[in-house]
Protein backbone atom coordinates (compact mmCIF):
# COMPACT_ATOMS: atom_id res chain seq x y z
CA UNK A 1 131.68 68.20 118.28
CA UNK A 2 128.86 66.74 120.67
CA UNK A 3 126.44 67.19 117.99
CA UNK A 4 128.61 65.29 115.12
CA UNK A 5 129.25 62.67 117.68
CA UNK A 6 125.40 62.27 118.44
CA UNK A 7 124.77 61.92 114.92
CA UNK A 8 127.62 59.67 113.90
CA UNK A 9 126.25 57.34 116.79
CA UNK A 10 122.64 57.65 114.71
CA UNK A 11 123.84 56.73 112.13
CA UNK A 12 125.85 54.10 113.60
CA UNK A 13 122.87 52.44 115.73
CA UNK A 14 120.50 52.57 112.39
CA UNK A 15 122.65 50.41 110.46
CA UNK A 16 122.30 47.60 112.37
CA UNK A 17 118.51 47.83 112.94
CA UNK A 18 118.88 48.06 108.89
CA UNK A 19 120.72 45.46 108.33
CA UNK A 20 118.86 43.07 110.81
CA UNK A 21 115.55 44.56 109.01
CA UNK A 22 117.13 43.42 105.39
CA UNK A 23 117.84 39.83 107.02
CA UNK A 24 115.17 39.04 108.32
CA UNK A 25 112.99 40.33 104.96
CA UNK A 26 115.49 38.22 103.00
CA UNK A 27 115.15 35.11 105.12
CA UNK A 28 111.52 35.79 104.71
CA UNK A 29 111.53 36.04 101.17
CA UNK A 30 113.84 32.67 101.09
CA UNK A 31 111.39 31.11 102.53
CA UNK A 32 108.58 31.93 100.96
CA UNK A 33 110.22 31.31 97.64
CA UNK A 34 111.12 27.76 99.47
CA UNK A 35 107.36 27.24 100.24
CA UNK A 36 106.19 27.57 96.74
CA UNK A 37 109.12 25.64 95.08
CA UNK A 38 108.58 22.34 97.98
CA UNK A 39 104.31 22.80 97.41
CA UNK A 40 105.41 22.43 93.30
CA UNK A 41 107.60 20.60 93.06
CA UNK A 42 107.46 17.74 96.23
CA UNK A 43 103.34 18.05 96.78
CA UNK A 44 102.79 18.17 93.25
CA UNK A 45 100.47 21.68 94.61
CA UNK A 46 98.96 23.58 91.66
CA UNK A 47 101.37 26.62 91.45
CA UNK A 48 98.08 28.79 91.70
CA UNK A 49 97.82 27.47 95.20
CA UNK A 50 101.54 27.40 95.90
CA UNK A 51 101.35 31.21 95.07
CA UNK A 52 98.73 31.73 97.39
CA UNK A 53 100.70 29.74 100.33
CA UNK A 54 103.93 31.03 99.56
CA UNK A 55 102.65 34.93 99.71
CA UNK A 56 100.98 33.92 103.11
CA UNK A 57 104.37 32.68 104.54
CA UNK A 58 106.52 34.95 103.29
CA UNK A 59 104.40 37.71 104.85
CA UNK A 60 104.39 35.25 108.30
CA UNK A 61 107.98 34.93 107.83
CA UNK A 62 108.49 38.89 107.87
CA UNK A 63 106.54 39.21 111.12
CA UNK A 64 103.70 41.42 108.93
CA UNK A 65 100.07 41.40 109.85
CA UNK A 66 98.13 38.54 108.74
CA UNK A 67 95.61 40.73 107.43
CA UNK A 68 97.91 42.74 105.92
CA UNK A 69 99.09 40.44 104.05
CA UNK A 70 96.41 39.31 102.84
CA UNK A 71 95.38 42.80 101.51
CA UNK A 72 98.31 42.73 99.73
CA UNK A 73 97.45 39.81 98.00
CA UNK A 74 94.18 40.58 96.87
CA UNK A 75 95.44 44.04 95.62
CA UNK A 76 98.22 42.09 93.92
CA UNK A 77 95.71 39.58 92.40
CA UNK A 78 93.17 42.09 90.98
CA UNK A 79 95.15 44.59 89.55
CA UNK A 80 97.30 41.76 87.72
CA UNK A 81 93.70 40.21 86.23
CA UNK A 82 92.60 43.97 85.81
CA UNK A 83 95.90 44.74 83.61
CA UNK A 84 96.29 41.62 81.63
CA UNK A 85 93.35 38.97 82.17
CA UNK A 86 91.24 40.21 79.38
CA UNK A 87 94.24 40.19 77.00
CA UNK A 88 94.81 36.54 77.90
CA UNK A 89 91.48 35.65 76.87
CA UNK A 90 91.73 37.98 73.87
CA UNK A 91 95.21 35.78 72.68
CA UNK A 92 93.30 32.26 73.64
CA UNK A 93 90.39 33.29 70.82
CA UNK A 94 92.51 34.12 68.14
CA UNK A 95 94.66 31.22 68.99
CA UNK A 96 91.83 28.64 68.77
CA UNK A 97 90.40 30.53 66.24
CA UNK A 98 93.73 30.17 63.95
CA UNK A 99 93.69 26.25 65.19
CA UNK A 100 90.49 25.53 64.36
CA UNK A 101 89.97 27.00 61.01
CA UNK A 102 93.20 25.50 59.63
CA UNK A 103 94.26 29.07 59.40
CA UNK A 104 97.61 27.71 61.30
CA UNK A 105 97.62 24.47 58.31
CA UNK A 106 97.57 26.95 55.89
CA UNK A 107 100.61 28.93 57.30
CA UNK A 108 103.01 25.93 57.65
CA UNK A 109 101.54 23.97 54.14
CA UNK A 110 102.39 26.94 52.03
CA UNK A 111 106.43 28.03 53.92
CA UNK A 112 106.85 24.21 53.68
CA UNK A 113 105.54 23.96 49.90
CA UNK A 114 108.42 26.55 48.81
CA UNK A 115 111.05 24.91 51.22
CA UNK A 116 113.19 22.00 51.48
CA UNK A 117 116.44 20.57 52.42
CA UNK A 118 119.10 22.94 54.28
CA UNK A 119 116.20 25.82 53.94
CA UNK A 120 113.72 22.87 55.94
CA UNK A 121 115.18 24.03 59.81
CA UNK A 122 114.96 27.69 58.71
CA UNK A 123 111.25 27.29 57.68
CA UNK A 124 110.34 25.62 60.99
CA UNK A 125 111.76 28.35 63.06
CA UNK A 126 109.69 31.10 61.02
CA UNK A 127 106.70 29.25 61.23
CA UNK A 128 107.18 28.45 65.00
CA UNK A 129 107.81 32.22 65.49
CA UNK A 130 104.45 33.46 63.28
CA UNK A 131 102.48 30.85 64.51
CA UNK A 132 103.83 31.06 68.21
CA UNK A 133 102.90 34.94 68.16
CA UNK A 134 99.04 34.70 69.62
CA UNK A 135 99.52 31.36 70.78
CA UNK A 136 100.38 29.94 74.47
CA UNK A 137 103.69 27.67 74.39
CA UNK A 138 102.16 24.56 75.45
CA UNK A 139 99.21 25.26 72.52
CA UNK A 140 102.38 25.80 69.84
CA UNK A 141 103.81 23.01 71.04
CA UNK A 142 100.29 20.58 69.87
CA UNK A 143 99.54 22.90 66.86
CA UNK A 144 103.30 22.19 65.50
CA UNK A 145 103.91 18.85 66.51
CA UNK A 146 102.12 17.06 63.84
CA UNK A 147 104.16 19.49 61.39
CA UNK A 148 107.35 18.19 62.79
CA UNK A 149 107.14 14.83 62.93
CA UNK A 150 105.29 14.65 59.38
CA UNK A 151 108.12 16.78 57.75
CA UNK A 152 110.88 14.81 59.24
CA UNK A 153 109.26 11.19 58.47
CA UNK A 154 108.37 12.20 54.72
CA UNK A 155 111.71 14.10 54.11
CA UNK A 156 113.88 12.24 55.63
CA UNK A 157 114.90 14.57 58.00
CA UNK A 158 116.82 13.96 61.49
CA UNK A 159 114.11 15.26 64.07
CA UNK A 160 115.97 17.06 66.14
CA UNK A 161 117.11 19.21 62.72
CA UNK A 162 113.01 20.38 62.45
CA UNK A 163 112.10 19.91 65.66
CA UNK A 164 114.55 22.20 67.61
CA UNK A 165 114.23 25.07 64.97
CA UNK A 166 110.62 24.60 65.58
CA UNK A 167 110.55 24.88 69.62
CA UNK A 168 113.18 27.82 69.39
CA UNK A 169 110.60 29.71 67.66
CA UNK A 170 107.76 28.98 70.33
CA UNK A 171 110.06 29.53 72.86
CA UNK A 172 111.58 32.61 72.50
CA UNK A 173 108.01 34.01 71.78
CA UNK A 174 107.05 32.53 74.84
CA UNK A 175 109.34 34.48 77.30
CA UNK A 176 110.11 37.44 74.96
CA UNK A 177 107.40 38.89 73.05
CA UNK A 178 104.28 40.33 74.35
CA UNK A 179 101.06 39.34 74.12
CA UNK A 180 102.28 36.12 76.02
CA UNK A 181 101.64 35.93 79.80
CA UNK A 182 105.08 36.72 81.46
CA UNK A 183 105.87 39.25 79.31
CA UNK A 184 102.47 41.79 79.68
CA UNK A 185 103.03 41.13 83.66
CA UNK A 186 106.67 41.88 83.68
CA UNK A 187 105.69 45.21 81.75
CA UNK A 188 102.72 45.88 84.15
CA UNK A 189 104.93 45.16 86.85
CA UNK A 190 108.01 47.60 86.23
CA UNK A 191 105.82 50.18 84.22
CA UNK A 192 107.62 49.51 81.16
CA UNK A 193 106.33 50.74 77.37
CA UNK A 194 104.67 47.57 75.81
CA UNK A 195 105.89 49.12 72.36
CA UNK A 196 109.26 49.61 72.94
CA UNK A 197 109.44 46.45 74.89
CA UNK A 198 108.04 44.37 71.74
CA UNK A 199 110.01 45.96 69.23
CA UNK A 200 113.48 45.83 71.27
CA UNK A 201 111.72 41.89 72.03
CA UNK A 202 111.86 41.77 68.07
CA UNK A 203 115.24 42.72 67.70
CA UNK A 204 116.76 40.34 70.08
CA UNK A 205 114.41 37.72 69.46
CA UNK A 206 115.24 37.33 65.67
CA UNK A 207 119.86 36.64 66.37
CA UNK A 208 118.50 34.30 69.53
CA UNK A 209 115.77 32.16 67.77
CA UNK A 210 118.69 32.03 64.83
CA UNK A 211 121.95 30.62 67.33
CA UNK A 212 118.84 28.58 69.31
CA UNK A 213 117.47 27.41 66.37
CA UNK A 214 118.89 26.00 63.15
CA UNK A 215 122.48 26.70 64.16
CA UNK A 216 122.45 24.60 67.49
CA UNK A 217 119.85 22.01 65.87
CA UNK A 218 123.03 20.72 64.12
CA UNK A 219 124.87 19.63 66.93
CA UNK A 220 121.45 18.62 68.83
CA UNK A 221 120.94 16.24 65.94
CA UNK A 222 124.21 14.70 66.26
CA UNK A 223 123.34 14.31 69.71
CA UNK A 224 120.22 12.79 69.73
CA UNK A 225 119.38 10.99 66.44
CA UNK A 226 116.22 9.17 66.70
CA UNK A 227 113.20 8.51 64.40
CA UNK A 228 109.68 10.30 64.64
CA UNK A 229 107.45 8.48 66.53
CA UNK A 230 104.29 7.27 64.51
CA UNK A 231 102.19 6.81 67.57
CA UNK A 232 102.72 11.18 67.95
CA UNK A 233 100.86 11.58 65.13
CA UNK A 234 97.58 12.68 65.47
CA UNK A 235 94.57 14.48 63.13
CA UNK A 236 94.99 17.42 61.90
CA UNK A 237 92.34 20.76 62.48
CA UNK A 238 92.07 20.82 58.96
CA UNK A 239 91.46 17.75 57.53
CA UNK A 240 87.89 17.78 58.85
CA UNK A 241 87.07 21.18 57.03
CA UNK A 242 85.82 21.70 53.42
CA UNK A 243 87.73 25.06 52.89
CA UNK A 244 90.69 26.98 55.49
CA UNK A 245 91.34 30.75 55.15
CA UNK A 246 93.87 32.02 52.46
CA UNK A 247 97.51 32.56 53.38
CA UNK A 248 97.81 36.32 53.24
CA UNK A 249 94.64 37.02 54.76
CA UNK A 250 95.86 34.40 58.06
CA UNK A 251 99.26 36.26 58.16
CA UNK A 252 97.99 39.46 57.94
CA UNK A 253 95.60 38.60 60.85
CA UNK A 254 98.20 37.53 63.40
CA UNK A 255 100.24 40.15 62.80
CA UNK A 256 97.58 42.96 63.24
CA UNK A 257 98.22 43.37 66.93
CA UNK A 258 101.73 43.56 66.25
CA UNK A 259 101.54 45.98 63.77
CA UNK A 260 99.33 48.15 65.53
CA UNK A 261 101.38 47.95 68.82
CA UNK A 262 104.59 49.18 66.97
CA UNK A 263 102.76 51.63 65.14
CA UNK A 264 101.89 53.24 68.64
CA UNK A 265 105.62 52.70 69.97
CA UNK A 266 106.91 54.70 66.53
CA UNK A 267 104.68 57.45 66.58
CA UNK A 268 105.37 58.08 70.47
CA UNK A 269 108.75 58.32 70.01
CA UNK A 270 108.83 60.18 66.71
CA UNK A 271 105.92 62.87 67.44
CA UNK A 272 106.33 62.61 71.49
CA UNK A 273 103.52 65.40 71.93
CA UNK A 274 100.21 64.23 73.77
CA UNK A 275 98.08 66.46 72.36
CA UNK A 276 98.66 65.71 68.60
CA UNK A 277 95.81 63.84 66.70
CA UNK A 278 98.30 61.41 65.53
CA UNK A 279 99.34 59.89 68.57
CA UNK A 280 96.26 60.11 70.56
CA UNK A 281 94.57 57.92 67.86
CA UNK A 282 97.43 55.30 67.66
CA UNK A 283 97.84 55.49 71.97
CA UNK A 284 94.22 53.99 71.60
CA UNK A 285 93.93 51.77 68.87
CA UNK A 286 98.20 50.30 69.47
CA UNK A 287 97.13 49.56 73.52
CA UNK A 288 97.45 45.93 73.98
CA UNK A 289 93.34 45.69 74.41
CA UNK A 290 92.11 46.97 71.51
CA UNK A 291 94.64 45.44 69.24
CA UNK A 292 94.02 42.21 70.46
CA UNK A 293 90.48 43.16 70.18
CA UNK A 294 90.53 44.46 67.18
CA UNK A 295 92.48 41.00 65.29
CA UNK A 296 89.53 38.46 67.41
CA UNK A 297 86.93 40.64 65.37
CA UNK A 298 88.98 40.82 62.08
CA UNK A 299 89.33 36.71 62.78
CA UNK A 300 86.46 35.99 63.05
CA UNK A 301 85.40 37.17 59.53
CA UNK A 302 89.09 35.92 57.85
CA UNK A 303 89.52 33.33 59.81
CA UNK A 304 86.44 31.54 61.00
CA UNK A 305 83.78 32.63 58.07
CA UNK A 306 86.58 32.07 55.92
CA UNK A 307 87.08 28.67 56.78
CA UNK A 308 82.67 28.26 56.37
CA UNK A 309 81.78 28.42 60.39
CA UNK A 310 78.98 29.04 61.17
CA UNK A 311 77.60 31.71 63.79
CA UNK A 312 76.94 29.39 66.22
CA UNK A 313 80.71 27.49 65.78
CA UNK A 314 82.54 30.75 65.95
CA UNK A 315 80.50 31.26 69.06
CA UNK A 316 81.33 27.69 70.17
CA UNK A 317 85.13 28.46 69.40
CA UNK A 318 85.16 31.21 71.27
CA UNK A 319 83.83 29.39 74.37
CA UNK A 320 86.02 26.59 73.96
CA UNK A 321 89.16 28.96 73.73
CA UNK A 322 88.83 30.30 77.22
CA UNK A 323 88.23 27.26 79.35
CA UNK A 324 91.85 25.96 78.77
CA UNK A 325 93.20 29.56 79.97
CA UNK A 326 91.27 29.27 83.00
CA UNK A 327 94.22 28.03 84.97
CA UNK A 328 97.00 30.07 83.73
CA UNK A 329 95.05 33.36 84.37
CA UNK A 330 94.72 31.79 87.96
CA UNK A 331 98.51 31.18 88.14
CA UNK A 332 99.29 34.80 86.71
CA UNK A 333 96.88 36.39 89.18
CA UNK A 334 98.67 34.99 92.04
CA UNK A 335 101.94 35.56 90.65
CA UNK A 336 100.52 38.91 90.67
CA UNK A 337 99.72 38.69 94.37
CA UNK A 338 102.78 37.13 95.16
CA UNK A 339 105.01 40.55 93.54
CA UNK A 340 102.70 42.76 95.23
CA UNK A 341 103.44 41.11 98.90
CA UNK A 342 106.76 41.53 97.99
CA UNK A 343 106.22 44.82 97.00
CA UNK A 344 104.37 45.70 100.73
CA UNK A 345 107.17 44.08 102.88
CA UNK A 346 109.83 46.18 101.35
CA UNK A 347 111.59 43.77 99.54
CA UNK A 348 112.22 45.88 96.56
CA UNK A 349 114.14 48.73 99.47
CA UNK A 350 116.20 45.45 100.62
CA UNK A 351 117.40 44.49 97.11
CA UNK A 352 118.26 48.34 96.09
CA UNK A 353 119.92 48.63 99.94
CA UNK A 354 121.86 45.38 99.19
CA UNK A 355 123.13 45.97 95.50
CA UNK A 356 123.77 49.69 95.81
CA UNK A 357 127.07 48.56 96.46
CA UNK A 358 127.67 45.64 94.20
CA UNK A 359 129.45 45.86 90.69
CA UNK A 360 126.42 43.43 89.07
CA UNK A 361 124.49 45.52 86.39
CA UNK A 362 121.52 45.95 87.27
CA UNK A 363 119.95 44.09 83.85
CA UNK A 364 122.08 40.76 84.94
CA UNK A 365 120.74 40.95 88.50
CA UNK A 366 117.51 40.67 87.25
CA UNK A 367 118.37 37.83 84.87
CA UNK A 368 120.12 36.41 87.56
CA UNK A 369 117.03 36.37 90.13
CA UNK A 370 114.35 35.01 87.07
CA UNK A 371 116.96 32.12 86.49
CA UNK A 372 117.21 31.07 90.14
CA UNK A 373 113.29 30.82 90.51
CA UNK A 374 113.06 29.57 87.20
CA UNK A 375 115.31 26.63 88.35
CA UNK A 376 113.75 26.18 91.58
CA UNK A 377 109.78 26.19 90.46
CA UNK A 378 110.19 24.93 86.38
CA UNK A 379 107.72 27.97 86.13
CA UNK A 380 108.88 30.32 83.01
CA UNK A 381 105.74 32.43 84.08
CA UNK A 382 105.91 32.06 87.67
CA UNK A 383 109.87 33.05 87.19
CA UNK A 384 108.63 36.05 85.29
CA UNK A 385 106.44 37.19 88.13
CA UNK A 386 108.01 36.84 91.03
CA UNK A 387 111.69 38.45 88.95
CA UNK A 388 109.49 41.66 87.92
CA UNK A 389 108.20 42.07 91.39
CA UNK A 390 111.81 41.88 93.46
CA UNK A 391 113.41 43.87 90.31
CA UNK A 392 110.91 46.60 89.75
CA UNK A 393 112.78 49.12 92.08
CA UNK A 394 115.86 48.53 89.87
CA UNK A 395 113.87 50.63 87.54
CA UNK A 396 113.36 53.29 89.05
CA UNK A 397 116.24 55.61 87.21
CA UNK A 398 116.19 54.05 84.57
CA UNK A 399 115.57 55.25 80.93
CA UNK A 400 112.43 54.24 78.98
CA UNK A 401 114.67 51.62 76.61
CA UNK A 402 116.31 50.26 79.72
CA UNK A 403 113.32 49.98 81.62
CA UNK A 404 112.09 47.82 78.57
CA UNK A 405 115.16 46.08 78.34
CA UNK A 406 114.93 45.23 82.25
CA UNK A 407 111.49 43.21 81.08
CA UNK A 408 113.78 41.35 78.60
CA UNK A 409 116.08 40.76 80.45
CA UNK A 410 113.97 38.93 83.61
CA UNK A 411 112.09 36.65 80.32
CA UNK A 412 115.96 35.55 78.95
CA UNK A 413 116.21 34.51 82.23
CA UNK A 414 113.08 32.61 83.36
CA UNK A 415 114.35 30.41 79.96
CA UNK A 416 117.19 28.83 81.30
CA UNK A 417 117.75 25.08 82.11
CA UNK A 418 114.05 23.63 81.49
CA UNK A 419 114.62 20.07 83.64
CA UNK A 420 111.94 18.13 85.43
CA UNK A 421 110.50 19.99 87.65
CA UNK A 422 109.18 21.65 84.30
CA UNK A 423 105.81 20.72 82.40
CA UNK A 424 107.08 21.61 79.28
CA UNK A 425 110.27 19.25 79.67
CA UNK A 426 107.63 16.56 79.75
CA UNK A 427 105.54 17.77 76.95
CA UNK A 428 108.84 17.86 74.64
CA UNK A 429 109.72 14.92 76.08
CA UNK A 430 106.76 12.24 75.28
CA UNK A 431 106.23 13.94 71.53
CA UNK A 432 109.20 13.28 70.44
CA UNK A 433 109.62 10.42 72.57
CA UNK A 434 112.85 10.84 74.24
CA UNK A 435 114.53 9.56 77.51
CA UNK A 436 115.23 11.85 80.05
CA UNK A 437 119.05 12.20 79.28
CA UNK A 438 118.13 12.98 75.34
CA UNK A 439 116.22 15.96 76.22
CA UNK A 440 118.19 17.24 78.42
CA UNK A 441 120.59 17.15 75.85
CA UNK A 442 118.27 19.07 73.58
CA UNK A 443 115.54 20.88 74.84
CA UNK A 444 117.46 21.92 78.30
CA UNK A 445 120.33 22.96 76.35
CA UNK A 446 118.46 24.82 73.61
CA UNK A 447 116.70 26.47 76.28
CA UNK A 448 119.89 27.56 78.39
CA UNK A 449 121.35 28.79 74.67
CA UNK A 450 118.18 31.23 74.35
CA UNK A 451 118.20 32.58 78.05
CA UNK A 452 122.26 32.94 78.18
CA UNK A 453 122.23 34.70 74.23
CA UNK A 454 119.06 36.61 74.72
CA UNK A 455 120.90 38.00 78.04
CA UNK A 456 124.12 39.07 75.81
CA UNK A 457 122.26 40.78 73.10
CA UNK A 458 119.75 42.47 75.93
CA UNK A 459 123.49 43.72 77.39
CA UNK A 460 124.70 44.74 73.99
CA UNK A 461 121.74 47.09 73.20
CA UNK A 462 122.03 48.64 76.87
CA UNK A 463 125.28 49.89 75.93
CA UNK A 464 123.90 50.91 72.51
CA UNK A 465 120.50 52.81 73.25
């Protein structure tokens, strides 16, 4: 009896030293989520230095060794650069390489040559969604905008009809489909398969860019009907060049990575054996780095030689493509930091210790935490980050699909409710020269439609698979 009653009364005096522990590490990581949304969004900080702040605070905040801390960051910072800096790069080169060779003219001229009136939205989202493949949003964005406005002035279209379509595309890309940013960290964070996760990205992608896309850009047009702006118009890549790559041959170049990736994800699950031939060769040439690698060397030949470069202006390409990056490989890195502090204080043991007993799927708590820091930095990337750090532990039982879906599941959310504490909200905003109220009215909406959808079908296929 004495010894039940002694270890009843353990029991009983550890749950409060728990439960004080989980407090304080959630205050801790309150505040250091506080830190980096005030620096962003009040100082105007570069998120790459709000990171940095916010990881030191929050590992203040927890009472953890300063050096500790800092240890953690670094750790966090190189191993994120380690796992997907060079595949940032890679996707920057054959991004400017499809700019700059009109490779990316040549895709929209010949879907919009064979399309026109109620097909026009339809052919904007597919472009948007081939083009928006290797490309970074904000890079989409410029690379489609002339398409946009020119189709809608010379057809007669309402704007927000091609326009919407158009961002859908780049947007659910963006915070879906691997090789973007948020995506390849969320994997690397949770340890989920890239494969799986891109072709389970694929399937809910395709019903979420559809309902985001040309379904919604019907009532966004009644909405919001204004003219496009001639002063948004600028040059085009391709105008300056003598020749631009041939269709197939640009299609079938920024698809290669995706092809080869799926391949991989196929074979593992249908010959699941390590030491056959098969999958050994299609582990190595499907890994995110050499199929990257592998469509920046096939690019350069279909892409830039096609379009007449030169050696030396493929080489200056190439240099020009990874300057731009240089800052969101900065802000990824110390996302990457950020998770791993989180990681090292235990806040991953405080969410499992605090949701064990909730009802909340695990897939919707995740969504749930990328939309709250999604809201409170305008960050889809930094939302991406910090989500995958606090919700890898939720994958810890799970199933290889699930664990995939968990990665889906944080993007849908670091979607939702663009406003202005968002870059992009401005981008969208001064190209199709809006007010404030109009794009909220559009481009928030549309982007709240793609988190909130992408989250139901992400749901439906957990119950499925």
């Amino acid at each position: 009896m004495s010894s039940l009653s002694v270890e009843t009364l353990a029991a009983d005096a550890a749950e409060p030293i728990t439960s004080a522990a989980n407090a304080q590490l959630g205050i801790a990581v309150l505040a250091g989520i506080a830190v980096i949304v005030i620096l962003i969004t009040v100082f105007k900080l570069h998120a790459f230095l709000a990171l940095t702040i916010g990881s030191l605070a929050l590992g203040a905040f927890a009472g953890a060794p300063l050096d500790k801390v800092i240890t953690s960051f670094s750790a966090g910072l190189g191993s994120t650069v380690a796992g997907v800096g060079v595949l940032i790069a890679l996707g920057a080169i054959l991004g400017k390489l499809l700019a700059d060779s009109g490779g990316a003219d040549q895709i929209v001229d010949t879907i919009l040559a064979k399309a026109s009136g109620r097909a026009m939205p339809w052919a904007m989202v597919l472009i948007a969604s081939v083009i928006g493949l290797p490309l970074f949003f904000e890079v989409g964005i410029v690379l489609l905008i002339p398409v946009v406005l020119l189709v809608a002035k010379r057809g007669n279209y309402s704007l927000m009809r091609i326009g919407i379509p158009a961002l859908a595309g780049l947007s659910v890309m963006h915070g879906l489909i691997p090789p973007h940013p948020g995506p390849l960290v969320a994997i690397d964070a949770i340890g989920a398969n890239l494969g799986i996760t891109l072709a389970l990205g694929v399937v809910v992608a395709i019903p979420t860019v559809i309902i985001a896309g040309p379904l919604f850009s019907r009532y966004a047009a009644r909405w919001v009907d204004i003219p496009a702006p001639d002063r948004m118009i600028p040059q085009r890549a391709s105008e300056d060049l003598e020749k631009r790559p041939s269709f197939g041959a640009t299609i079938a170049t920024v698809l290669l990575p995706v092809v080869l990736m799926l391949v991989k994800a196929l074979v593992d699950i249908v010959v699941d054996d390590p030491e056959n031939t098969l999958q050994r060769v299609t582990d190595v040439i499907g890994s995110p780095l050499i199929a990257l690698l592998a469509a920046v060397l096939v690019g350069i030949f279909t892409l830039g030689r096609a379009a007449g470069f030169t050696k030396g202006r493929i080489s200056s390409t190439v240099e020009k493509s990874l300057a731009p990056i240089a800052s969101v490989l900065l802000i990824v890195a110390a996302g990457g930091g950020f998770k791993q502090t989180l990681i090292d204080a235990g806040v991953g043991q405080m969410i499992l210790d605090i949701s064990k007993d909730w009802s909340i799927p695990a897939l919707l708590l995740a969504w749930l935490i990328a939309v709250a820091i999604r809201l409170a930095t305008g960050s889809a990337t930094v939302a991406t980050i910090s989500a995958a750090g606090l919700a890898a532990p939720l994958a810890a039982d799970m199933s290889t699909t699930h664990t995939a879906l968990l990665v889906l599941a944080i993007g849908a959310g670091s979607l939702f409710f663009s406003h202005v504490n968002d870059a992009g909200f401005w981008l969208v905003k001064e190209y199709f020269g809006m007010n404030v109220g109009q794009t909220i009215k559009t481009w928030s909406v549309m982007e709240t439609i793609i988190s909130v959808v992408g989250l139901g079908f992400v749901l439906l296929l957990s119950l499925i698979l």
